[in-house]
C-alpha atoms as a PDB file:
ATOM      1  CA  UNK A   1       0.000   0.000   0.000  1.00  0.00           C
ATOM      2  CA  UNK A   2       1.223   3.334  -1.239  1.00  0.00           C
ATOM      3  CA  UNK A   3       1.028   6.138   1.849  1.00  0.00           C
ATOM      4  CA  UNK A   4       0.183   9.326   0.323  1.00  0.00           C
ATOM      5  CA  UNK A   5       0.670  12.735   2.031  1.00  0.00           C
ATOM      6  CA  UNK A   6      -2.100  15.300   2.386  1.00  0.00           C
ATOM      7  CA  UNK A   7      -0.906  18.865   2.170  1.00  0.00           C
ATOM      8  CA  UNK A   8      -2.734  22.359   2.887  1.00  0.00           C
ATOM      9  CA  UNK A   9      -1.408  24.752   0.629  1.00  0.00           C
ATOM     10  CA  UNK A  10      -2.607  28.408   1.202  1.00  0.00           C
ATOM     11  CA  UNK A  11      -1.592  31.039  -1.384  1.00  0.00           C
ATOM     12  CA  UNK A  12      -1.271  34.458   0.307  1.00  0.00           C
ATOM     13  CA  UNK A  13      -1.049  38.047  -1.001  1.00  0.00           C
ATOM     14  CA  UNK A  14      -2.688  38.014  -4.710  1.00  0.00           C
ATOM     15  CA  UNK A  15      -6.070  39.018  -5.557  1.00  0.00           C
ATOM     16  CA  UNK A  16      -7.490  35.947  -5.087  1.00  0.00           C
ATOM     17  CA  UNK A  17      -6.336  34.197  -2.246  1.00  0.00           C
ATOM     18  CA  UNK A  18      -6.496  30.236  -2.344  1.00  0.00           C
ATOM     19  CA  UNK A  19      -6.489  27.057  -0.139  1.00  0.00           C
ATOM     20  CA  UNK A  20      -6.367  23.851  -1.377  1.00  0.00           C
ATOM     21  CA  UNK A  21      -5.671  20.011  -0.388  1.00  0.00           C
ATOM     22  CA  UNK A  22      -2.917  18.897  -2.392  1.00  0.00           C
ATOM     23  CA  UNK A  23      -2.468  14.550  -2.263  1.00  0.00           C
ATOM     24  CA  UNK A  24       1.160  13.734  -2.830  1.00  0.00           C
ATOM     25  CA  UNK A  25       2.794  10.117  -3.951  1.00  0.00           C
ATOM     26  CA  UNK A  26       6.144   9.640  -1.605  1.00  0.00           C
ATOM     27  CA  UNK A  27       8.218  10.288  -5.153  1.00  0.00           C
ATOM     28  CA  UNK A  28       6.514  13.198  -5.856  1.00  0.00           C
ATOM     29  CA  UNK A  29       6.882  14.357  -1.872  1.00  0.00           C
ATOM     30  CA  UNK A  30      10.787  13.811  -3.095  1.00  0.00           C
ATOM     31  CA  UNK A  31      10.455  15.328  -6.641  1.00  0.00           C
ATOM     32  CA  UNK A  32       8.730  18.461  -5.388  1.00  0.00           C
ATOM     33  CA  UNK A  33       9.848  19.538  -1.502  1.00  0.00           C
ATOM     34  CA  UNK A  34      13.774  19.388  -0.579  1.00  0.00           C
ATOM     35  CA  UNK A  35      14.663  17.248   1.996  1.00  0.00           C
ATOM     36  CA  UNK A  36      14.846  20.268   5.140  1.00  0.00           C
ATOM     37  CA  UNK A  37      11.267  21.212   3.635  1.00  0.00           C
ATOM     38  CA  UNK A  38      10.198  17.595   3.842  1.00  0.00           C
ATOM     39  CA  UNK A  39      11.593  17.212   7.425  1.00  0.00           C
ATOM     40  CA  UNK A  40      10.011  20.445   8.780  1.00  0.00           C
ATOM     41  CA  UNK A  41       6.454  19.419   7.043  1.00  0.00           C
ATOM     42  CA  UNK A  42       7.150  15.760   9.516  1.00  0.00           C
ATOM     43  CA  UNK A  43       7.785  17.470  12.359  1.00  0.00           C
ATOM     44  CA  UNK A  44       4.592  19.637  11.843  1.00  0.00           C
ATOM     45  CA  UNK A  45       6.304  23.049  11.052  1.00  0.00           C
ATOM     46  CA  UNK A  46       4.769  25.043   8.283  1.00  0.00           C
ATOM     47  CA  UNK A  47       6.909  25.860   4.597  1.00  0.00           C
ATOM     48  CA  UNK A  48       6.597  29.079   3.134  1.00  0.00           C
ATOM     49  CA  UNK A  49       7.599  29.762  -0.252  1.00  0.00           C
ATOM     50  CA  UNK A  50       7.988  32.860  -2.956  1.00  0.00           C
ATOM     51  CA  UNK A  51       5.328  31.769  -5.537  1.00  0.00           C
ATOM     52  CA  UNK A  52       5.369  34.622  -7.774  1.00  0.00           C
ATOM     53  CA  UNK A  53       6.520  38.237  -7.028  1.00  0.00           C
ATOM     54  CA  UNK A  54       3.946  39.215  -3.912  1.00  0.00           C
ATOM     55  CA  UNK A  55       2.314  36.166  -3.433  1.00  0.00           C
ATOM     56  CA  UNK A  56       3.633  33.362  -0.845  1.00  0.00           C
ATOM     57  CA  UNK A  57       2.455  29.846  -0.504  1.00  0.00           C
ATOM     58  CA  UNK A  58       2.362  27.802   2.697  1.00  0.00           C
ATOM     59  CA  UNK A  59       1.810  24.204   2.740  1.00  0.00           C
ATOM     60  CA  UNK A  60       1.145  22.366   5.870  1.00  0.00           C
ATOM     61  CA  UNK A  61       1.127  18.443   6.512  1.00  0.00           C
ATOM     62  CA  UNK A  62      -2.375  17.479   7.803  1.00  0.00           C
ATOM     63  CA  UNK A  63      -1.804  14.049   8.726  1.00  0.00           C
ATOM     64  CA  UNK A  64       1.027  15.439  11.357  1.00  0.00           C
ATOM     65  CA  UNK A  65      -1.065  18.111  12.188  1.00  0.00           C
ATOM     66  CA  UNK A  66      -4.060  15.380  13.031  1.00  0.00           C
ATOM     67  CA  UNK A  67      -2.072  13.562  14.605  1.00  0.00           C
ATOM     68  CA  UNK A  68      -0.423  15.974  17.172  1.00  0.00           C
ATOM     69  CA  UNK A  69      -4.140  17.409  17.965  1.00  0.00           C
ATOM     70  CA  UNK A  70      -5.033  14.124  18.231  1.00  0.00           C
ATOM     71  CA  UNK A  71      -2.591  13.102  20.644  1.00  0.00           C
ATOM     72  CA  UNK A  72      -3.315  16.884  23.056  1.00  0.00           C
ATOM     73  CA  UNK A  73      -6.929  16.497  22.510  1.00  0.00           C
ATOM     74  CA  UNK A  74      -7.143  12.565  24.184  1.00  0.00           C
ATOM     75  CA  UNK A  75      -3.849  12.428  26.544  1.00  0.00           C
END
């Protein structure tokens, strides 16, 4: 079974801004994020990048963030 990882991306700072789920294969995860971005998405941190000039994108890992809520919520 192929794990696939469920990202929230959020587009800041154009006219239109934009949140979407984004589903990711593990090779894509390794095609598309560098390994310090895919380590900081693991441990739950958020990645910010320069889409365009004036716009930033965030993508967050929801699975970790589940997870760690998960875990606070039912200690």
């Amino acid at each position: 079974m192929t794990t696939t990882t469920h990202l929230l991306y959020a587009e800041i700072g154009g006219k239109h801004p934009q949140e979407h789920v984004l589903e990711y294969l593990p090779e894509e995860m390794d095609e598309l994020f560098t390994p310090h971005e895919r380590l900081w998405l693991a441990e739950g941190k958020i990645v910010e990048r320069d889409e365009r000039v004036g716009v930033k994108a965030t993508y967050i890992d929801m699975g970790v963030v589940a997870r760690k809520l998960h875990k606070e919520t039912y200690k």
